[in-house]
N, C-alpha and C. Protein backbone atom coordinates (compact mmCIF):
# COMPACT_ATOMS: atom_id res chain seq x y z
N UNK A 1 167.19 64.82 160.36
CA UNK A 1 166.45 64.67 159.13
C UNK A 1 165.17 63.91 159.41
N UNK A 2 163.97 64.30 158.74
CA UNK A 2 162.89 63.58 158.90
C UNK A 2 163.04 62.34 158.23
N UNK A 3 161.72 62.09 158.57
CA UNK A 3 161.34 60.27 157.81
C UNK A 3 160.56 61.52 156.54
N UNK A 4 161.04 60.20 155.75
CA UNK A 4 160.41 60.32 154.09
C UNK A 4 159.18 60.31 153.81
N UNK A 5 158.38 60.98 153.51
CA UNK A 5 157.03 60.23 152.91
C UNK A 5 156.81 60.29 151.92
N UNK A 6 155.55 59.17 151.53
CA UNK A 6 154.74 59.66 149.89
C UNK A 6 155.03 60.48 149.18
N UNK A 7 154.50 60.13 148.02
CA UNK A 7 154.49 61.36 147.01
C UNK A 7 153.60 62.27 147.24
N UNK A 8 153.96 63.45 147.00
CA UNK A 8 153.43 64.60 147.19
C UNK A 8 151.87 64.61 146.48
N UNK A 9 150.69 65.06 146.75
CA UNK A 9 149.45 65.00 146.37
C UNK A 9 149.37 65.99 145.35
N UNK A 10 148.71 65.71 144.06
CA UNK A 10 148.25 66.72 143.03
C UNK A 10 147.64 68.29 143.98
N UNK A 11 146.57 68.11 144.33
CA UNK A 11 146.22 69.26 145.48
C UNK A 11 147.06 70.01 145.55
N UNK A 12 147.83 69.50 146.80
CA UNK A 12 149.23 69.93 147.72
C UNK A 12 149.72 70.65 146.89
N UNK A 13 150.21 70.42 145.29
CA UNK A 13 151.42 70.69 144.57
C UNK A 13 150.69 71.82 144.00
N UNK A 14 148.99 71.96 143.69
CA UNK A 14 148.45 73.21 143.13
C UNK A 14 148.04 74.34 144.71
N UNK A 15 148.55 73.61 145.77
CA UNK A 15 148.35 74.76 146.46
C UNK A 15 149.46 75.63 146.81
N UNK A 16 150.94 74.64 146.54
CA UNK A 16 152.37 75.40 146.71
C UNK A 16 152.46 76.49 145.48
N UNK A 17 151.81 76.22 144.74
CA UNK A 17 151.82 77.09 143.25
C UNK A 17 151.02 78.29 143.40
N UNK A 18 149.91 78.15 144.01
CA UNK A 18 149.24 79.06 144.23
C UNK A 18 149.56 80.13 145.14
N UNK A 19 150.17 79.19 146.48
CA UNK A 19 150.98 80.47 147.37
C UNK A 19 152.06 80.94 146.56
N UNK A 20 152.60 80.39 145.40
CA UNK A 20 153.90 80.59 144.84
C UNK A 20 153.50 81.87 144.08
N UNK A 21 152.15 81.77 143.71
CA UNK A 21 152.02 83.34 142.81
C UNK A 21 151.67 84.39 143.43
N UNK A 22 150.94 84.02 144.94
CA UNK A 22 150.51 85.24 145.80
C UNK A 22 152.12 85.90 146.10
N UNK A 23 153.09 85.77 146.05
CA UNK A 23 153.91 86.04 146.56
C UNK A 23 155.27 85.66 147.82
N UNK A 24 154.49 84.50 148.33
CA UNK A 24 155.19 83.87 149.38
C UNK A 24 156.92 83.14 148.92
N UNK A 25 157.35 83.26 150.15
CA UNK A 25 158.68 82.94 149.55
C UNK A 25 158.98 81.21 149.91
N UNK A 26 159.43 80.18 149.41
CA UNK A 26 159.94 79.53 149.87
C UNK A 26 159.66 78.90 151.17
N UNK A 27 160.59 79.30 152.10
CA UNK A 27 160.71 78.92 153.39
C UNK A 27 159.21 79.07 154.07
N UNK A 28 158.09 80.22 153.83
CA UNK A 28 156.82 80.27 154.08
C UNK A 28 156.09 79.12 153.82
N UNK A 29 155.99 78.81 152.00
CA UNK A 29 155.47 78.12 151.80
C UNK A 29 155.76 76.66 152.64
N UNK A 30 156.58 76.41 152.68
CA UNK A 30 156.96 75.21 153.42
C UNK A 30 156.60 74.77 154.68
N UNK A 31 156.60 75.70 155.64
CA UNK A 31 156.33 76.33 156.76
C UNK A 31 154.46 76.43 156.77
N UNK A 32 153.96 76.40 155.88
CA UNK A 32 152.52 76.29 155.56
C UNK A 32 151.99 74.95 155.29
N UNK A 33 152.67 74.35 154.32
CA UNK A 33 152.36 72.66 154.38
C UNK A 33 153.13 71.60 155.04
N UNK A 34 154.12 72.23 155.28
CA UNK A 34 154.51 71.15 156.52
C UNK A 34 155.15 70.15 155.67
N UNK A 35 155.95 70.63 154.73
CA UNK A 35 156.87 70.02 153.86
C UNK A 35 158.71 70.81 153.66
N UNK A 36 159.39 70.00 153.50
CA UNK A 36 160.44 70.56 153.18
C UNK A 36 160.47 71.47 152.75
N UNK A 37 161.56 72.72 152.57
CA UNK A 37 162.28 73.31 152.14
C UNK A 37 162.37 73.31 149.96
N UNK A 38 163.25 71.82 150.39
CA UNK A 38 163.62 71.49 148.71
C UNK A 38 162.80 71.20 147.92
N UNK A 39 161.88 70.82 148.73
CA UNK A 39 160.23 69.66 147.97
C UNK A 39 159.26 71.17 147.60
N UNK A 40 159.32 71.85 148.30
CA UNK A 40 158.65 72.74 147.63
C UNK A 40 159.33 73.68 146.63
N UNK A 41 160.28 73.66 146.42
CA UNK A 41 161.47 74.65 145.96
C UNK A 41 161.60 73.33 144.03
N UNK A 42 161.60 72.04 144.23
CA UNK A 42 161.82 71.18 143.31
C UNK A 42 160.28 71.48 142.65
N UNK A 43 158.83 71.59 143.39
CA UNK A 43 157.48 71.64 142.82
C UNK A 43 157.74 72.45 142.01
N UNK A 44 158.16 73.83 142.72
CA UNK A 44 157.74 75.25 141.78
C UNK A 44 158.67 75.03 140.76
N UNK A 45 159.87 74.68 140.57
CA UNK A 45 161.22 74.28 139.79
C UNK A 45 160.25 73.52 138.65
N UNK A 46 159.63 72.61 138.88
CA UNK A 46 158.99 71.87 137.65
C UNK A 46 157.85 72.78 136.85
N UNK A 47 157.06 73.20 137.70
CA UNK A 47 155.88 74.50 137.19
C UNK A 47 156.25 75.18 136.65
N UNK A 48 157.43 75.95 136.93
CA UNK A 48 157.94 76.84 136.14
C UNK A 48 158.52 76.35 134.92
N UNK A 49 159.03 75.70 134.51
CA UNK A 49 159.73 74.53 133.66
C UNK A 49 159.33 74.08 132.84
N UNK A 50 158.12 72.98 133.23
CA UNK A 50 156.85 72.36 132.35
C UNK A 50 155.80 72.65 132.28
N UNK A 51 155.36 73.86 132.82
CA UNK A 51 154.31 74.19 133.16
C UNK A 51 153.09 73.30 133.76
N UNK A 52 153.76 72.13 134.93
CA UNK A 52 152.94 71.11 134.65
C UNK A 52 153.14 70.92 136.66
N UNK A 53 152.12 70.53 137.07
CA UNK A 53 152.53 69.28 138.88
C UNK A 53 151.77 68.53 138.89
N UNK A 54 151.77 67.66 137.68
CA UNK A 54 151.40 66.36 137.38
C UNK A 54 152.65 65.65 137.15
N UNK A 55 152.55 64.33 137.46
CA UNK A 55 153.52 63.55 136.74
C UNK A 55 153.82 63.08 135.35
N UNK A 56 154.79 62.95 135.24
CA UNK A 56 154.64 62.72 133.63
C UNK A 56 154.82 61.06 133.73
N UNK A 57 153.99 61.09 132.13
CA UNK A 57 154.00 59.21 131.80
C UNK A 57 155.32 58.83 131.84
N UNK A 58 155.11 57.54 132.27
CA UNK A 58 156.14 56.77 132.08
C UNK A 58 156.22 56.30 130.45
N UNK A 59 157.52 56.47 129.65
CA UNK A 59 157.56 55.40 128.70
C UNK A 59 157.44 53.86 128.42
N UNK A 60 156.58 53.63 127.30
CA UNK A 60 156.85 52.11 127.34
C UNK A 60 157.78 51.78 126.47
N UNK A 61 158.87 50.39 127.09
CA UNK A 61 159.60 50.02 126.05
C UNK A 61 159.13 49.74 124.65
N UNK A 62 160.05 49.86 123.59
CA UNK A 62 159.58 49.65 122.20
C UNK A 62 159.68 47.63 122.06
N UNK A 63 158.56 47.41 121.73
CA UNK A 63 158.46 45.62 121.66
C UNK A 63 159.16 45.45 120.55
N UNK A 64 159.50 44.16 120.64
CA UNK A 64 160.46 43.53 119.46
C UNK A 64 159.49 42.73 118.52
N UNK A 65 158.83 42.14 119.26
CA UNK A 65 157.62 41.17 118.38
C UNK A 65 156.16 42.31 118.04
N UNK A 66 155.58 42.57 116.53
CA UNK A 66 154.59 42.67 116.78
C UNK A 66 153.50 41.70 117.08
N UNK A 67 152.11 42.00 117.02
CA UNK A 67 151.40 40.98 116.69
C UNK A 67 150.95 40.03 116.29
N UNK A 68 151.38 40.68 114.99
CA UNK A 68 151.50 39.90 113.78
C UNK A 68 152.55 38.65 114.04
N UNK A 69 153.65 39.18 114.58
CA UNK A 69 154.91 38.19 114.71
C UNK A 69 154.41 37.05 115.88
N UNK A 70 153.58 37.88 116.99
CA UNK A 70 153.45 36.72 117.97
C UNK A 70 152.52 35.55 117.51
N UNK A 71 151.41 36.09 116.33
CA UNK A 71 150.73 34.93 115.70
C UNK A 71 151.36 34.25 115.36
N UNK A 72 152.39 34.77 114.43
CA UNK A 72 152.99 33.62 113.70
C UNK A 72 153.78 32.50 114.74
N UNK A 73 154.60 33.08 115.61
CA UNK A 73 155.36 32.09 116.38
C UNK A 73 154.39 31.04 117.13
N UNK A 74 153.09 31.61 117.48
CA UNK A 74 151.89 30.60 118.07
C UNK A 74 151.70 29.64 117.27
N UNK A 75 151.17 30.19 115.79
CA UNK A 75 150.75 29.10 114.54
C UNK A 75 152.44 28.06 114.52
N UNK A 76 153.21 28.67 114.30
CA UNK A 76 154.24 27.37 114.77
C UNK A 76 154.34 26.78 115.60
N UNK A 77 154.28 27.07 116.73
CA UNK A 77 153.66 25.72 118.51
C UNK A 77 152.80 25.24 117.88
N UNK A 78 151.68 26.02 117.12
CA UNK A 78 150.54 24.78 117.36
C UNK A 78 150.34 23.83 116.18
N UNK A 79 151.58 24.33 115.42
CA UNK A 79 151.95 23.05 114.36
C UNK A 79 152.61 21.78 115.10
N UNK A 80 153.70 22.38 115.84
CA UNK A 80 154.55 21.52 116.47
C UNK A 80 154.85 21.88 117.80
N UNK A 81 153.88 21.13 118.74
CA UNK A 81 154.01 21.55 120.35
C UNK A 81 155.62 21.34 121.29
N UNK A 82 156.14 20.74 120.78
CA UNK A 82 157.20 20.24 121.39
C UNK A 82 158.59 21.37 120.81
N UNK A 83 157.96 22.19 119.99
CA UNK A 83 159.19 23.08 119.45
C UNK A 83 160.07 23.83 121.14
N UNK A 84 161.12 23.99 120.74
CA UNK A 84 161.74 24.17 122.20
C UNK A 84 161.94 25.86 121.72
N UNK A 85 162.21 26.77 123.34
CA UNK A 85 162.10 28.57 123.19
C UNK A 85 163.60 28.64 122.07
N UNK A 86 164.72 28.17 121.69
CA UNK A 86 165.73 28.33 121.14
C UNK A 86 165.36 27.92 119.86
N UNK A 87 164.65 27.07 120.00
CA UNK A 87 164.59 26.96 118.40
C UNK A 87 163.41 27.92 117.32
N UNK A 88 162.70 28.23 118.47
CA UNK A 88 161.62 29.31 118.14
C UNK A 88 162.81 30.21 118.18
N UNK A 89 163.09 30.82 118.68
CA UNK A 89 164.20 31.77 118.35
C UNK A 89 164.71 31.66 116.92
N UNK A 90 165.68 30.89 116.82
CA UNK A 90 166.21 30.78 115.60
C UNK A 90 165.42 30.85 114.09
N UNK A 91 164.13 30.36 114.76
CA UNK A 91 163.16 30.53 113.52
C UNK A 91 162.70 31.54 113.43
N UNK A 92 162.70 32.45 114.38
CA UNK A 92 162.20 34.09 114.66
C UNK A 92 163.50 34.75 113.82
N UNK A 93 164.85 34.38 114.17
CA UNK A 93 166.02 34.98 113.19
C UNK A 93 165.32 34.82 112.05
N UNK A 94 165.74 33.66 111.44
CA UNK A 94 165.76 33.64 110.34
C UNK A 94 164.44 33.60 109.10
N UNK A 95 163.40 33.33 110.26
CA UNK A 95 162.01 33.83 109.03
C UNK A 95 161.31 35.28 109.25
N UNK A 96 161.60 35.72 110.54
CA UNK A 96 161.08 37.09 110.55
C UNK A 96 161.96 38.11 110.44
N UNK A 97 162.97 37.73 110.49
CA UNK A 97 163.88 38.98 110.94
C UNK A 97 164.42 39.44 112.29
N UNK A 98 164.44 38.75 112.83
CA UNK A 98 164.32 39.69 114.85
C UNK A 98 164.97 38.61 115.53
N UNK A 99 165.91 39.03 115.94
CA UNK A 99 166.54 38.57 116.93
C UNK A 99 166.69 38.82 118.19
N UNK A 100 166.51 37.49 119.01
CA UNK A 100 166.11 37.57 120.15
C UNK A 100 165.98 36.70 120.83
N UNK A 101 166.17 36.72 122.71
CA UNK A 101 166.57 35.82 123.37
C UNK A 101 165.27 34.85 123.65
N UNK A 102 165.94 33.40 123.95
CA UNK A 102 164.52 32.55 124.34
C UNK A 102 163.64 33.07 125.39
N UNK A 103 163.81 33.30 126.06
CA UNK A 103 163.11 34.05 127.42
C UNK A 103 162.51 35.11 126.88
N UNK A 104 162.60 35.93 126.49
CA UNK A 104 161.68 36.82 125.19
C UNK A 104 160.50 35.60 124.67
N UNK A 105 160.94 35.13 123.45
CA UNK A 105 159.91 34.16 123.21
C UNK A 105 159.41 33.15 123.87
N UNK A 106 159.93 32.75 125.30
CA UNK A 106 159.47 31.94 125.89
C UNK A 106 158.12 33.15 126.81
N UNK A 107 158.63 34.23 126.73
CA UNK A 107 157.51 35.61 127.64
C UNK A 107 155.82 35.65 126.53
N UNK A 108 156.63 35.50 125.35
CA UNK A 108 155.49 35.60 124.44
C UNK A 108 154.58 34.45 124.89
N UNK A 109 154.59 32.95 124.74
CA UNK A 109 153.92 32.11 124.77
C UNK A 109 153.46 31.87 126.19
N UNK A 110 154.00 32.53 127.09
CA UNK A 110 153.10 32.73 128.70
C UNK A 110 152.13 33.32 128.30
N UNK A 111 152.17 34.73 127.67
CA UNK A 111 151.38 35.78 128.11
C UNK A 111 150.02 35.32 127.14
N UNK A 112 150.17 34.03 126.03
CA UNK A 112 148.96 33.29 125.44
C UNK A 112 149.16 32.23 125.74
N UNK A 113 149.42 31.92 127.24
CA UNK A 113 148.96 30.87 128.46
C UNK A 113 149.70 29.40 127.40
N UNK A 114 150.42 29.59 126.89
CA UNK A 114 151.22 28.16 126.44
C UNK A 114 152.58 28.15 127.49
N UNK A 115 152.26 27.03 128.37
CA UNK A 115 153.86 26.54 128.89
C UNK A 115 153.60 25.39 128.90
N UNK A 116 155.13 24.75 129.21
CA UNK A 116 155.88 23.35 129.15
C UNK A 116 154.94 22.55 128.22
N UNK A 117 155.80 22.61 126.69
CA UNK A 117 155.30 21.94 126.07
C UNK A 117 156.38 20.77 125.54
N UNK A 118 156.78 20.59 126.50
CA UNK A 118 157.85 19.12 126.39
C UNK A 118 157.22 18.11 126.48
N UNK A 119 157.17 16.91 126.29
CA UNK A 119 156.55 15.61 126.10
C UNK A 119 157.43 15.15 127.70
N UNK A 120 156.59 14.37 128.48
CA UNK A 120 157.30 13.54 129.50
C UNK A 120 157.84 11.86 129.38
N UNK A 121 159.08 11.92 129.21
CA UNK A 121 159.50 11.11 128.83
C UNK A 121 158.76 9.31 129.55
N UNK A 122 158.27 8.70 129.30
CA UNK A 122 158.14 7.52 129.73
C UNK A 122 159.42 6.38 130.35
N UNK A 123 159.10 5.81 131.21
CA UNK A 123 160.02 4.74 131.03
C UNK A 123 159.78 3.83 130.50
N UNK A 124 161.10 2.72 130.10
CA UNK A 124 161.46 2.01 129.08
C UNK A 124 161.19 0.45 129.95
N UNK A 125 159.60 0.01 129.35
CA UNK A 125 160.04 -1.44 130.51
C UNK A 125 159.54 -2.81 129.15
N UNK A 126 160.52 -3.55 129.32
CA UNK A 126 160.81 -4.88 128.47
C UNK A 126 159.55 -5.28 128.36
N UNK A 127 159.42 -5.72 126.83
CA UNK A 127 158.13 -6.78 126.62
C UNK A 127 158.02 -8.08 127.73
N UNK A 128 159.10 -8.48 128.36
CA UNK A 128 159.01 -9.44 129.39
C UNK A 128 158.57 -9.02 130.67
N UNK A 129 159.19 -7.68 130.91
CA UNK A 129 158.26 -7.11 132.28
C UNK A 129 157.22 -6.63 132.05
N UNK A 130 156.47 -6.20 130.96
CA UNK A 130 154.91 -5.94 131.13
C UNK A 130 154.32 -7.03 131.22
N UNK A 131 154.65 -8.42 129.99
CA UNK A 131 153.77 -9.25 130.51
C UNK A 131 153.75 -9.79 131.73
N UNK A 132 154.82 -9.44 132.89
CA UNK A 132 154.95 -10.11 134.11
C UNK A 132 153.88 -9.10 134.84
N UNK A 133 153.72 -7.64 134.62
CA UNK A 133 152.89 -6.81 135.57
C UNK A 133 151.07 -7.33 134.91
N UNK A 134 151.42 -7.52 133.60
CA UNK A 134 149.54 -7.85 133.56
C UNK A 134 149.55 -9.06 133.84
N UNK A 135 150.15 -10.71 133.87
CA UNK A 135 150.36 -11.47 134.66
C UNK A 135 149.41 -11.02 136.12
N UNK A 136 150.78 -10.23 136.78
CA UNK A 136 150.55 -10.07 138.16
C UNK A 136 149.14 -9.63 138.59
N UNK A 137 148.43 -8.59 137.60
CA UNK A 137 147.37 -8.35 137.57
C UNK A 137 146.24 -9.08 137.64
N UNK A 138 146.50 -9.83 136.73
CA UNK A 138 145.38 -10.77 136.11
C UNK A 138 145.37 -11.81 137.42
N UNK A 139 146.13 -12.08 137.76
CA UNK A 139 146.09 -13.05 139.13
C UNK A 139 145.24 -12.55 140.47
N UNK A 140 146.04 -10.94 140.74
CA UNK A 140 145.96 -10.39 141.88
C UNK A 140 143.83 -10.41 141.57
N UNK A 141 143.68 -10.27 140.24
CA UNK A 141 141.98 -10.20 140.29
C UNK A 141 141.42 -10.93 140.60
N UNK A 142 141.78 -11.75 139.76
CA UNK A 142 141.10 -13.69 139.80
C UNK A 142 140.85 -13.88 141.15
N UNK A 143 142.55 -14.05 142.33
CA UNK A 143 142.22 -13.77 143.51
C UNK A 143 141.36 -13.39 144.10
N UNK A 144 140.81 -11.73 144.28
CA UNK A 144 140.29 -11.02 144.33
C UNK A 144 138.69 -11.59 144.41
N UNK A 145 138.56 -11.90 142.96
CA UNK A 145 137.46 -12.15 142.99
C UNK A 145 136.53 -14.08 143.47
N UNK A 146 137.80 -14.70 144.24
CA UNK A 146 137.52 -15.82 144.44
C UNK A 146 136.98 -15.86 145.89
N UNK A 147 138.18 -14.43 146.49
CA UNK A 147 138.09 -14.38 147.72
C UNK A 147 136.99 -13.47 148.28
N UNK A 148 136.23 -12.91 147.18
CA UNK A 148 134.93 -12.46 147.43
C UNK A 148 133.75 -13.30 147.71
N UNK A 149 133.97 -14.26 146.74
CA UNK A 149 132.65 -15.21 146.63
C UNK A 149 132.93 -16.05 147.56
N UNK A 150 133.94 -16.57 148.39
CA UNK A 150 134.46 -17.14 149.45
C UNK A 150 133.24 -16.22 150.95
N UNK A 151 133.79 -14.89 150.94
CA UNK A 151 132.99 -14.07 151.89
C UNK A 151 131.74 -13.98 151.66
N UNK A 152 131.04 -14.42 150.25
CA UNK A 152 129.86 -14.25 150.42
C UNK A 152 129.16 -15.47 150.36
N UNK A 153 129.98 -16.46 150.29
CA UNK A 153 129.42 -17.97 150.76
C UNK A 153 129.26 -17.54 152.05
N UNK A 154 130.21 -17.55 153.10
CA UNK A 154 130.25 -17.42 154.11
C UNK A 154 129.21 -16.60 155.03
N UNK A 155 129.10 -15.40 154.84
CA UNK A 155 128.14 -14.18 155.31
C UNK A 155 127.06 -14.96 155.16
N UNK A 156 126.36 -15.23 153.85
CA UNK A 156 125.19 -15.82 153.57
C UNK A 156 124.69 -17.71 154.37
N UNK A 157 125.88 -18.30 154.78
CA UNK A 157 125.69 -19.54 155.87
C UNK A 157 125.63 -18.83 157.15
N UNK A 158 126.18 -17.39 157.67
CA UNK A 158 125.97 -17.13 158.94
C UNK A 158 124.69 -16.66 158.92
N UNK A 159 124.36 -16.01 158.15
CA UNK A 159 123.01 -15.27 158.15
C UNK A 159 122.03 -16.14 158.37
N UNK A 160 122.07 -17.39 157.19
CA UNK A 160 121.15 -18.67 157.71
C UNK A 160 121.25 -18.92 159.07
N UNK A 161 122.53 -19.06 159.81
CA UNK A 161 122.17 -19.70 161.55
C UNK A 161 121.68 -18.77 162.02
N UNK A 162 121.93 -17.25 162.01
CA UNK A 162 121.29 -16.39 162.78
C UNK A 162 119.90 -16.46 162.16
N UNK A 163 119.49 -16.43 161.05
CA UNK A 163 117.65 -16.56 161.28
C UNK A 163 117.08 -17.81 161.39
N UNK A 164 118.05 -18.91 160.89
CA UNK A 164 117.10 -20.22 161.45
C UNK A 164 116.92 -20.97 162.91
């Protein structure tokens, strides 16, 4: 058995048709493009059929949300950012009608670039340990800035011996 290839070329498929009406049989035609047997035998099978060696469209699934619906579920995020995909759900039950999984409505609010709209929780630190970190702060500056003017006493007495 051969290796598989590609799909067959629009061309290709109006030229098996064309030998197909001069008269050629099958096994000729095949034998002419340098294609299977079945592949040309399945072309003419569809031509004759659909009158067609084009592909046909693909269907699109039928959406659950219209437009209309995805506004509305937006105008609710952007009432309340922190609404979670389940509870948008539930509010999709019961004010629109439509039921449907969070991941559905969580697909909606990707595809108008809204994610993670959870708040990040902070940690919890005692009125006694902040004032110990701005404390610590307030020192570490003071420091800071004592031990500057320290270096620039200094720099400025060397500078004097080197030019005097």
């Amino acid at each position: 058995m051969s290796r598989q290839r590609g799909q067959t070329s629009i061309e290709l498929r109006k030229l098996i048709i064309k030998h197909t009406e001069n008269g050629k049989s099958v096994r000729e035609i095949s034998e002419t493009v340098k294609r299977s047997h079945s592949t040309v035998h399945d072309i003419i099978k569809r031509y004759k059929t659909n009158n067609q060696v084009e592909n046909k469209p693909k269907k699109a699934h039928n959406k659950i949300f219209t437009e209309a619906d995805e506004r509305y579920l937006l105008r609710k995020v952007k009432v309340n950012p922190f609404l979670s995909a389940p509870k948008l759900a539930i509010i999709a039950e019961n004010e629109l009608g439509k039921k449907d999984s969070p991941s559905t409505i969580r697909n909606v609010l990707h595809k108008k670039n809204l994610t993670g709209r959870k708040a990040r929780q902070k940690p919890f630190i005692s009125k006694r340990n902040q004032k110990a970190i701005v404390d610590f702060h307030l020192k570490g500056t003071l420091l800071g800035v004592a031990v500057y003017f320290h270096l620039l006493k200094s720099e400025s007495a060397a500078s004097k011996i080197e030019n005097g």
